[in-house]
PDB file of N, CA and C in Angstrom:
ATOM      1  N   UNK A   1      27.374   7.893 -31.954  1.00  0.00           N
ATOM      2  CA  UNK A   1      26.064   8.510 -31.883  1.00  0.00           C
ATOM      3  C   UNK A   1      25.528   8.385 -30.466  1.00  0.00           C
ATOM      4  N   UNK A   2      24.902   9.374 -29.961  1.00  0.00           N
ATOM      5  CA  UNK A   2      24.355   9.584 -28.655  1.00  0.00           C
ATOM      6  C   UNK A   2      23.367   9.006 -28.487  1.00  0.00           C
ATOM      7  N   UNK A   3      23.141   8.062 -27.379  1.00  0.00           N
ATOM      8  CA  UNK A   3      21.775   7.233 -27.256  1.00  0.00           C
ATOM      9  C   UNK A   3      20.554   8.272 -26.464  1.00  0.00           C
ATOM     10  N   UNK A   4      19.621   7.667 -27.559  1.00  0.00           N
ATOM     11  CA  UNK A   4      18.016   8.701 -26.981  1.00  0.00           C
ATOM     12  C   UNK A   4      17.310   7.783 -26.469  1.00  0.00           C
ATOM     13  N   UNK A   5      16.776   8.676 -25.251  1.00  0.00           N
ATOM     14  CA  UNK A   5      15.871   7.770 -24.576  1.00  0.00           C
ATOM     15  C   UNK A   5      14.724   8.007 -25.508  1.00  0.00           C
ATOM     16  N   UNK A   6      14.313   7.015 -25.320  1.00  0.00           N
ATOM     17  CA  UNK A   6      12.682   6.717 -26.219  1.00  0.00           C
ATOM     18  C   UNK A   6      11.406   6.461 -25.300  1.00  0.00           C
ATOM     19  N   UNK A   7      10.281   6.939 -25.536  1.00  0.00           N
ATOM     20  CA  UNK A   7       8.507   6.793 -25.676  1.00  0.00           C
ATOM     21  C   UNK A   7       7.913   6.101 -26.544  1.00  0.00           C
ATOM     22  N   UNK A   8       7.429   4.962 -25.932  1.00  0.00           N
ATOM     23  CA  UNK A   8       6.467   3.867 -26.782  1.00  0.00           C
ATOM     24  C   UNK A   8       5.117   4.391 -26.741  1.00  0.00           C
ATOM     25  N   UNK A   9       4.649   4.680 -27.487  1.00  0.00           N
ATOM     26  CA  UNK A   9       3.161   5.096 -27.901  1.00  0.00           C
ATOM     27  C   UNK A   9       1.872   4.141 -28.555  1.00  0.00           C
ATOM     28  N   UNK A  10       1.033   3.982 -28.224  1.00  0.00           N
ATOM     29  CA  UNK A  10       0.384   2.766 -28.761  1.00  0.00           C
ATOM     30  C   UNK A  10      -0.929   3.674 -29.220  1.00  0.00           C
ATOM     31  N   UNK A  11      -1.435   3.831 -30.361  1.00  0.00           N
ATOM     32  CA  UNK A  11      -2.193   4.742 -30.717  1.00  0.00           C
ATOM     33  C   UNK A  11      -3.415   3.068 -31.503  1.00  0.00           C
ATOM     34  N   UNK A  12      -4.992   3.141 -31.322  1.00  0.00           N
ATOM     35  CA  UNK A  12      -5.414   2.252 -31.742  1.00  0.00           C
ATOM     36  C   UNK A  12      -6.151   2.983 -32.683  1.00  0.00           C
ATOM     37  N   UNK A  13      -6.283   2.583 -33.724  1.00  0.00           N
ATOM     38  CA  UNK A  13      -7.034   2.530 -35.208  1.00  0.00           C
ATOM     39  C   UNK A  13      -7.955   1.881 -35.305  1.00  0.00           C
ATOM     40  N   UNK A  14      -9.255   2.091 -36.349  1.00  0.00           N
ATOM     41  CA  UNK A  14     -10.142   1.379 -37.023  1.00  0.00           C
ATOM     42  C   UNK A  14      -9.822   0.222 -37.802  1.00  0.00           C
ATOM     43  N   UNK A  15      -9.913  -0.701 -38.584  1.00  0.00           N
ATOM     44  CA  UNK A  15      -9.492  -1.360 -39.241  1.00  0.00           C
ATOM     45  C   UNK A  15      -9.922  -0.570 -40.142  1.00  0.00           C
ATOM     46  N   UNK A  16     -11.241   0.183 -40.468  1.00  0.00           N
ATOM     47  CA  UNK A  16     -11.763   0.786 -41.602  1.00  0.00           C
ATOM     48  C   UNK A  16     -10.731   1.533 -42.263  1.00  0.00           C
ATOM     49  N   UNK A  17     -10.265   2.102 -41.911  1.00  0.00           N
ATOM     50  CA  UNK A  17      -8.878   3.221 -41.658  1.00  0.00           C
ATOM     51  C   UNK A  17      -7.956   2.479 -42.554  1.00  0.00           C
ATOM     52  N   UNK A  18      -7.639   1.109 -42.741  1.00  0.00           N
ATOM     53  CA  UNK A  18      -6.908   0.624 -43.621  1.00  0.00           C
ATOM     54  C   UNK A  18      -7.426  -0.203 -45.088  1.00  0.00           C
ATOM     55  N   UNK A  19      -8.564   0.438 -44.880  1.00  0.00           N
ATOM     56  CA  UNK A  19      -9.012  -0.171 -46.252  1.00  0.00           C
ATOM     57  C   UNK A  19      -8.885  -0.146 -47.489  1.00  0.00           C
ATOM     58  N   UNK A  20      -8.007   1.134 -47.458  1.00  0.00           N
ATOM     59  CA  UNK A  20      -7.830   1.888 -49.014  1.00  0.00           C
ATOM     60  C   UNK A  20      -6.451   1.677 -49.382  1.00  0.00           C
ATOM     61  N   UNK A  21      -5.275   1.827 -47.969  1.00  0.00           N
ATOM     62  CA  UNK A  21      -4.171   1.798 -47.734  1.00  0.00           C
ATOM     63  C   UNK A  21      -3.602   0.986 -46.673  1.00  0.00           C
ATOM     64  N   UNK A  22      -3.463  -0.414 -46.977  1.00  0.00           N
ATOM     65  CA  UNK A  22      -2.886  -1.538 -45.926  1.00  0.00           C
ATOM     66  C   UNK A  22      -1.233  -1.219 -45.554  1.00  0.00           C
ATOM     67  N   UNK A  23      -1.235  -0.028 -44.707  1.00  0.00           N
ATOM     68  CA  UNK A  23      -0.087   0.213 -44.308  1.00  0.00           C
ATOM     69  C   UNK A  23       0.576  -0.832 -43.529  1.00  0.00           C
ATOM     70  N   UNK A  24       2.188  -1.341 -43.885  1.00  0.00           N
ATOM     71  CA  UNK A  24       3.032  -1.740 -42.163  1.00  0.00           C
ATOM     72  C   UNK A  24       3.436  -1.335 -40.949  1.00  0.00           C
ATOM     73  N   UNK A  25       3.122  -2.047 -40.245  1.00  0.00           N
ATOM     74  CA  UNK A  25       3.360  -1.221 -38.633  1.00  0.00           C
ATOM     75  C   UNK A  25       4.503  -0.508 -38.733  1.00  0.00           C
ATOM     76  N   UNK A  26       5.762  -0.840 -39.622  1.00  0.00           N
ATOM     77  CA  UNK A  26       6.903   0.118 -39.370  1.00  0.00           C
ATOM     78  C   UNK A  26       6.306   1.659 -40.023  1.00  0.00           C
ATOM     79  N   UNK A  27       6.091   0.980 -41.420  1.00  0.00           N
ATOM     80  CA  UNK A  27       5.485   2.289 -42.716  1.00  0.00           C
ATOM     81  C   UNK A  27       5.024   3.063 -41.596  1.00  0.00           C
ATOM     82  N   UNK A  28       3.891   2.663 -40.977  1.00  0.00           N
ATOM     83  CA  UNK A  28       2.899   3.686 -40.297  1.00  0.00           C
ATOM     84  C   UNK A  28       3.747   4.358 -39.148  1.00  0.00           C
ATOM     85  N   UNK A  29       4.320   3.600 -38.016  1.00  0.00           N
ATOM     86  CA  UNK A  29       5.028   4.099 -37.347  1.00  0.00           C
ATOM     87  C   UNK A  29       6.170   5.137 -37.472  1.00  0.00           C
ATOM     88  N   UNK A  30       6.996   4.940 -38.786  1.00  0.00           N
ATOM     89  CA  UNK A  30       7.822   6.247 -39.340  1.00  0.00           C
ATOM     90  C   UNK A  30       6.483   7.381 -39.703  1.00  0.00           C
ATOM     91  N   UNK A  31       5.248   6.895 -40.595  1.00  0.00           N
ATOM     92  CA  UNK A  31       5.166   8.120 -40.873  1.00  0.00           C
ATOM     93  C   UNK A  31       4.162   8.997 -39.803  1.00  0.00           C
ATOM     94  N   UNK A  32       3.481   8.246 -38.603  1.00  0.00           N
ATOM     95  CA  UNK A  32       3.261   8.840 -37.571  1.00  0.00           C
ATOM     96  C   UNK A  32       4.153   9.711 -36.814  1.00  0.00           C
ATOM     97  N   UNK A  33       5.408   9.394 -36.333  1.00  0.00           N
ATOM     98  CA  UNK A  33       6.544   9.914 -36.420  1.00  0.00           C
ATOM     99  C   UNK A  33       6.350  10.898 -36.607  1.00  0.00           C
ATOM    100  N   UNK A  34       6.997  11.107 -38.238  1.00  0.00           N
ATOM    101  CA  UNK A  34       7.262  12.253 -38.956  1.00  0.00           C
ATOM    102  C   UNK A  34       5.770  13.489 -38.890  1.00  0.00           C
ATOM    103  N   UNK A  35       4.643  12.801 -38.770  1.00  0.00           N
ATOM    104  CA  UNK A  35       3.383  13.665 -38.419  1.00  0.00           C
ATOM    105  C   UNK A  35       3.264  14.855 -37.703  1.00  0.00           C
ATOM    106  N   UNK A  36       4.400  13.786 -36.371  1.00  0.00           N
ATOM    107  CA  UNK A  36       3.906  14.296 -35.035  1.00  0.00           C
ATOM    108  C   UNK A  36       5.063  15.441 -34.744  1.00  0.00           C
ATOM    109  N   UNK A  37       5.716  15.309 -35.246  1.00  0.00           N
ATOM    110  CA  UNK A  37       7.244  15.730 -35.491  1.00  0.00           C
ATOM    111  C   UNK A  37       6.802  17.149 -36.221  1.00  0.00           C
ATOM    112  N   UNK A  38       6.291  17.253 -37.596  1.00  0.00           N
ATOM    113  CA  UNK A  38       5.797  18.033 -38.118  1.00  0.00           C
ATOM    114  C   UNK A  38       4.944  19.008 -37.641  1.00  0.00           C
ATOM    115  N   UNK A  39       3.770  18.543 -36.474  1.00  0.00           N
ATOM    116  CA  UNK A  39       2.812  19.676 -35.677  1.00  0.00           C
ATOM    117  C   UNK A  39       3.851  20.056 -34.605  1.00  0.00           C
ATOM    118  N   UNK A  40       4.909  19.256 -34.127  1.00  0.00           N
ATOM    119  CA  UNK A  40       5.389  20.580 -33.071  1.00  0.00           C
ATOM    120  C   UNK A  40       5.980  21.593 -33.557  1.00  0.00           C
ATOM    121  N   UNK A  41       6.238  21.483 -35.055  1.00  0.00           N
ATOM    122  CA  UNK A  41       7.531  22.281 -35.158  1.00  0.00           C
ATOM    123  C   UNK A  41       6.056  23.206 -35.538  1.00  0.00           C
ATOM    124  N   UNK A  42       4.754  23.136 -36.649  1.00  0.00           N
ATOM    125  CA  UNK A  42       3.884  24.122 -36.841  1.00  0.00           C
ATOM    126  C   UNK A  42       3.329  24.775 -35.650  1.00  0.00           C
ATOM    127  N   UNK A  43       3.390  23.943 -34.479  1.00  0.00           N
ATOM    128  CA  UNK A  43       2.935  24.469 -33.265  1.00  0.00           C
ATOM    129  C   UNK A  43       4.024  25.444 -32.240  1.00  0.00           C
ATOM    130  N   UNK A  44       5.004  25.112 -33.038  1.00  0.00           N
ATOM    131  CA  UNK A  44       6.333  26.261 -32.771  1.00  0.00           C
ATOM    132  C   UNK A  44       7.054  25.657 -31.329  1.00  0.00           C
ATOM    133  N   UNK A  45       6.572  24.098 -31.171  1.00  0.00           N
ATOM    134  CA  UNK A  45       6.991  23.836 -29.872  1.00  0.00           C
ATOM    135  C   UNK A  45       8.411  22.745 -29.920  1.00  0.00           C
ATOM    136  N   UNK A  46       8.950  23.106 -31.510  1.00  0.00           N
ATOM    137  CA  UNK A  46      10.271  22.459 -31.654  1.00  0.00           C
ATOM    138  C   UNK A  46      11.002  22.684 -32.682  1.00  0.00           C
ATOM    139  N   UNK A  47      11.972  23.720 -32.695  1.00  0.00           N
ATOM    140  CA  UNK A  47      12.998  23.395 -34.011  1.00  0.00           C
ATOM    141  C   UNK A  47      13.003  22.659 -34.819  1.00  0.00           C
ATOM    142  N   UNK A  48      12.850  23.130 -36.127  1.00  0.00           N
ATOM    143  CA  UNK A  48      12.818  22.350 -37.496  1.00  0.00           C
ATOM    144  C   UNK A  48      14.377  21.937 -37.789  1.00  0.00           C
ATOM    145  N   UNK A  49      14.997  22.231 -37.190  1.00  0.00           N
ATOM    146  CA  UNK A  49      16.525  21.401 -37.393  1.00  0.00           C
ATOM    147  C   UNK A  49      16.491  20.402 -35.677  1.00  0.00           C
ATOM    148  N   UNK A  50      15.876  20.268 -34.908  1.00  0.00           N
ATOM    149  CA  UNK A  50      15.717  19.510 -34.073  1.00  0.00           C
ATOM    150  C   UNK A  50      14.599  18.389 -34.503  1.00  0.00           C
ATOM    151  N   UNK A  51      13.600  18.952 -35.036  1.00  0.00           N
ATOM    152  CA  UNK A  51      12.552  17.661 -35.407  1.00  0.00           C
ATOM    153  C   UNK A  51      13.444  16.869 -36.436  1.00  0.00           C
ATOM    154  N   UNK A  52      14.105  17.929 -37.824  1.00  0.00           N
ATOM    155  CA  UNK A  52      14.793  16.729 -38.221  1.00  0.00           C
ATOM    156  C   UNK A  52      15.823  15.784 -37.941  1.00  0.00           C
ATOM    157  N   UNK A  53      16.647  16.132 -37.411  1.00  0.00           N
ATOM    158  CA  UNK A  53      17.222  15.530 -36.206  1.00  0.00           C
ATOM    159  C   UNK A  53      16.562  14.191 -35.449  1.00  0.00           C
ATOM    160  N   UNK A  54      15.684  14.346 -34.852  1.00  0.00           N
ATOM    161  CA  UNK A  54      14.588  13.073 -34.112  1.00  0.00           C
ATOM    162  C   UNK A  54      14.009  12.218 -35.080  1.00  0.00           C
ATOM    163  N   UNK A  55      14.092  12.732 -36.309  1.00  0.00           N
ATOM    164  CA  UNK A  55      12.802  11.912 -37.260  1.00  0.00           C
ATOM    165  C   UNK A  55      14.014  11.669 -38.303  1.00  0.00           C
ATOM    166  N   UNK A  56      15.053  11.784 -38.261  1.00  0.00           N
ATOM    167  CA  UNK A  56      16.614  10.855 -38.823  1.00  0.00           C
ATOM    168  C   UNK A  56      16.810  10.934 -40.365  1.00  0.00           C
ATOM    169  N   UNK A  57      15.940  12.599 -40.444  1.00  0.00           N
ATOM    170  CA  UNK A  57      16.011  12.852 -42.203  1.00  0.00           C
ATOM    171  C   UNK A  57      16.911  13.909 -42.275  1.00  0.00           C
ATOM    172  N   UNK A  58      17.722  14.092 -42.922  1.00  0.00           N
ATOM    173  CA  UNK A  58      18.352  15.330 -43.475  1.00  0.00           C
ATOM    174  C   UNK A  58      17.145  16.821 -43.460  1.00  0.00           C
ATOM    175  N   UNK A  59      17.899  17.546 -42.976  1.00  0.00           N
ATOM    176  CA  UNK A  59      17.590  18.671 -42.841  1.00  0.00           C
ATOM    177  C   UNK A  59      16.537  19.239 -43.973  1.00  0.00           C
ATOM    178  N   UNK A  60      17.512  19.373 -45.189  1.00  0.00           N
ATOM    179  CA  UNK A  60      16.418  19.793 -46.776  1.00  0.00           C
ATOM    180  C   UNK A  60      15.309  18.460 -46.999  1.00  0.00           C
ATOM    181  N   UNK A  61      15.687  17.394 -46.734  1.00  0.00           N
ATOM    182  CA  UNK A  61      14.074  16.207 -46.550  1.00  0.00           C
ATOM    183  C   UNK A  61      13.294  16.837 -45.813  1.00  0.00           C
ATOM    184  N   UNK A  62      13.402  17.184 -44.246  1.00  0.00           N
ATOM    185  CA  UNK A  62      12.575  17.503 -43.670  1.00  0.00           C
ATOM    186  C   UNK A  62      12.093  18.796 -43.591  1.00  0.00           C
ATOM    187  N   UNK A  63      12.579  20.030 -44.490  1.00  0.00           N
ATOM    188  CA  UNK A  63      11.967  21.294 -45.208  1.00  0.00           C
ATOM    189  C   UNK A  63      11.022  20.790 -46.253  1.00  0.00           C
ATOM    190  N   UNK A  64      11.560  19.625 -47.076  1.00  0.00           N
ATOM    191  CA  UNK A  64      10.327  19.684 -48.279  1.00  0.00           C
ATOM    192  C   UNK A  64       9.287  19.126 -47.380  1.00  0.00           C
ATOM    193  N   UNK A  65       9.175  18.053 -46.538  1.00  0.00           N
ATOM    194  CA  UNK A  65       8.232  17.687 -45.896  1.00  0.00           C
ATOM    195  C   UNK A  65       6.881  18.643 -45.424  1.00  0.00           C
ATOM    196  N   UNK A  66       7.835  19.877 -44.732  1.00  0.00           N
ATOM    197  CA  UNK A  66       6.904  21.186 -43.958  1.00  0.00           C
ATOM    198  C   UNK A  66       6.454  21.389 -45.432  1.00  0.00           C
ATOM    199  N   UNK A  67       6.904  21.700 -46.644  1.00  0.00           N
ATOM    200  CA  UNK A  67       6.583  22.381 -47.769  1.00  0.00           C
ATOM    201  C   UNK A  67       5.172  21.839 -47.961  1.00  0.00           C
ATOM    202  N   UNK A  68       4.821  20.738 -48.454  1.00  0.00           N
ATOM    203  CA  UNK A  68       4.206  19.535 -48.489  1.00  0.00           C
ATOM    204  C   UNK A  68       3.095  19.600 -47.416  1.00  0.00           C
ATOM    205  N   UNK A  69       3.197  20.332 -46.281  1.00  0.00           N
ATOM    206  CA  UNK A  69       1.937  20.382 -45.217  1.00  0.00           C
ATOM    207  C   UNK A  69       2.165  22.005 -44.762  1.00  0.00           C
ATOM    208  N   UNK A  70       2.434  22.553 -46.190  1.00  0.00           N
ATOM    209  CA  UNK A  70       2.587  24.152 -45.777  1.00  0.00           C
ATOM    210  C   UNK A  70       2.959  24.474 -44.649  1.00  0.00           C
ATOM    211  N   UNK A  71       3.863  24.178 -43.585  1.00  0.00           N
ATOM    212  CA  UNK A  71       4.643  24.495 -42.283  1.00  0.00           C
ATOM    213  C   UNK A  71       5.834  25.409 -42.847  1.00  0.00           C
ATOM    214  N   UNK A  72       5.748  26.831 -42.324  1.00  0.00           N
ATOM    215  CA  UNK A  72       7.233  27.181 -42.588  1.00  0.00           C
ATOM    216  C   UNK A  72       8.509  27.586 -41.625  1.00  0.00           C
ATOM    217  N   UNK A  73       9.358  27.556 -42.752  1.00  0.00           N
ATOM    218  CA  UNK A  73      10.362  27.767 -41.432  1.00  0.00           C
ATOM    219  C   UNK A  73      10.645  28.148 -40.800  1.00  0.00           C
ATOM    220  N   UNK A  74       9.829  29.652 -40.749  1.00  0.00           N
ATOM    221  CA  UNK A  74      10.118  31.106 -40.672  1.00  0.00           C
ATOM    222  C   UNK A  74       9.247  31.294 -39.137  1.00  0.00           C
ATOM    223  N   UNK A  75      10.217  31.479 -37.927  1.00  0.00           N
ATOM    224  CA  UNK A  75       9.488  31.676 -36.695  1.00  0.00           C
ATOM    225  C   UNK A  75       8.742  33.118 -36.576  1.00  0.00           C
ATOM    226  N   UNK A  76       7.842  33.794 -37.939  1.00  0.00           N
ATOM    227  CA  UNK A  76       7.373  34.734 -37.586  1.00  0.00           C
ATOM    228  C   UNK A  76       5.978  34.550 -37.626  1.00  0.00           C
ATOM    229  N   UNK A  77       5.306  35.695 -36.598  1.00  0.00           N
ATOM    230  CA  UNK A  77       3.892  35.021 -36.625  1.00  0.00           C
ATOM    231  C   UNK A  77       2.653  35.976 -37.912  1.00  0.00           C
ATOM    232  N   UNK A  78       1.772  36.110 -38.492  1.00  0.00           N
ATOM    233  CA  UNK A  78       1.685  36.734 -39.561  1.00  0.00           C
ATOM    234  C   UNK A  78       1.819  38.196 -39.543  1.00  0.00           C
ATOM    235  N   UNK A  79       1.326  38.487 -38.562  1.00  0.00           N
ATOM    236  CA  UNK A  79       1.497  40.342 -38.542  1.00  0.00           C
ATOM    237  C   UNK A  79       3.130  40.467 -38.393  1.00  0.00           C
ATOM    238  N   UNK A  80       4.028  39.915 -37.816  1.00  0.00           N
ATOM    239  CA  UNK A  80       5.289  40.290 -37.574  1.00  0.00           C
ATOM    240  C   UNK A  80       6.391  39.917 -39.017  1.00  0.00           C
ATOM    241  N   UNK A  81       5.692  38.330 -40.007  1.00  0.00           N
ATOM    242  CA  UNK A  81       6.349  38.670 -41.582  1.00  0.00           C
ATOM    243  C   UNK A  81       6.006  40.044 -42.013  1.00  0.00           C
ATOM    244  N   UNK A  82       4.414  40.248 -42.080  1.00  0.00           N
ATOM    245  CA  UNK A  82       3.790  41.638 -42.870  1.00  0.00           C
ATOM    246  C   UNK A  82       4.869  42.853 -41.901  1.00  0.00           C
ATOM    247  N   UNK A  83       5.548  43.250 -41.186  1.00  0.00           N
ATOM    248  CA  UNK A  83       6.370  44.109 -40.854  1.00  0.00           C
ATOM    249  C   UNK A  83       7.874  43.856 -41.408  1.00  0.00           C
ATOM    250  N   UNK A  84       8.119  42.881 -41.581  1.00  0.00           N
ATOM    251  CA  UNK A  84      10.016  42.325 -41.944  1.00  0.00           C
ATOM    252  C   UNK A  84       9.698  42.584 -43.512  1.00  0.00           C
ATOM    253  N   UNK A  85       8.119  42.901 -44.539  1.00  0.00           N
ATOM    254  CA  UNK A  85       7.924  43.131 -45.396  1.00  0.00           C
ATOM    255  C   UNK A  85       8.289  44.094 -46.355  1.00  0.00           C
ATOM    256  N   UNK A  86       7.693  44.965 -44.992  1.00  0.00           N
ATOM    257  CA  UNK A  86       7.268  46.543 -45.616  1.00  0.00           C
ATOM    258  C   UNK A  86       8.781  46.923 -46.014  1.00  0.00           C
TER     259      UNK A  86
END
């Protein structure tokens, strides 16, 4: 396996923020991850077989994921599906 260089990110929280849900620094850290992973690909600024790839889930995991935060796979923007329609 090919070594990735990595970015340490230190993001600070409320404590309030864990009041309902006493997440672990790993828990939180995968699923920040996978968050952030998730808006580039909705922001179209990364392959959904590349985010899954980085975020170390199988491909169909990381489709139900987009499913789940309505992201799709489909690089069209809405007027250009409504034409691949007609």
């Amino acid at each position: 396996m090919k070594a990735t260089k990595t970015h340490c990110v230190q993001v600070e929280l409320p404590s309030e923020a864990f009041a309902h849900h006493p997440w672990e620094p790993d828990q939180l850290s995968r699923e920040l991850r996978e968050l952030w992973l998730l808006e580039q690909v909705r922001q179209r600024r990364l392959a959904f077989t590349k985010a899954a790839e980085l975020s170390g889930m199988p491909v169909a995991l990381f489709l139900e994921r987009m499913r789940s935060h309505q992201i799709t796979p489909f690089d069209l923007d809405p007027d250009e599906l409504a034409r691949e329609l007609r």
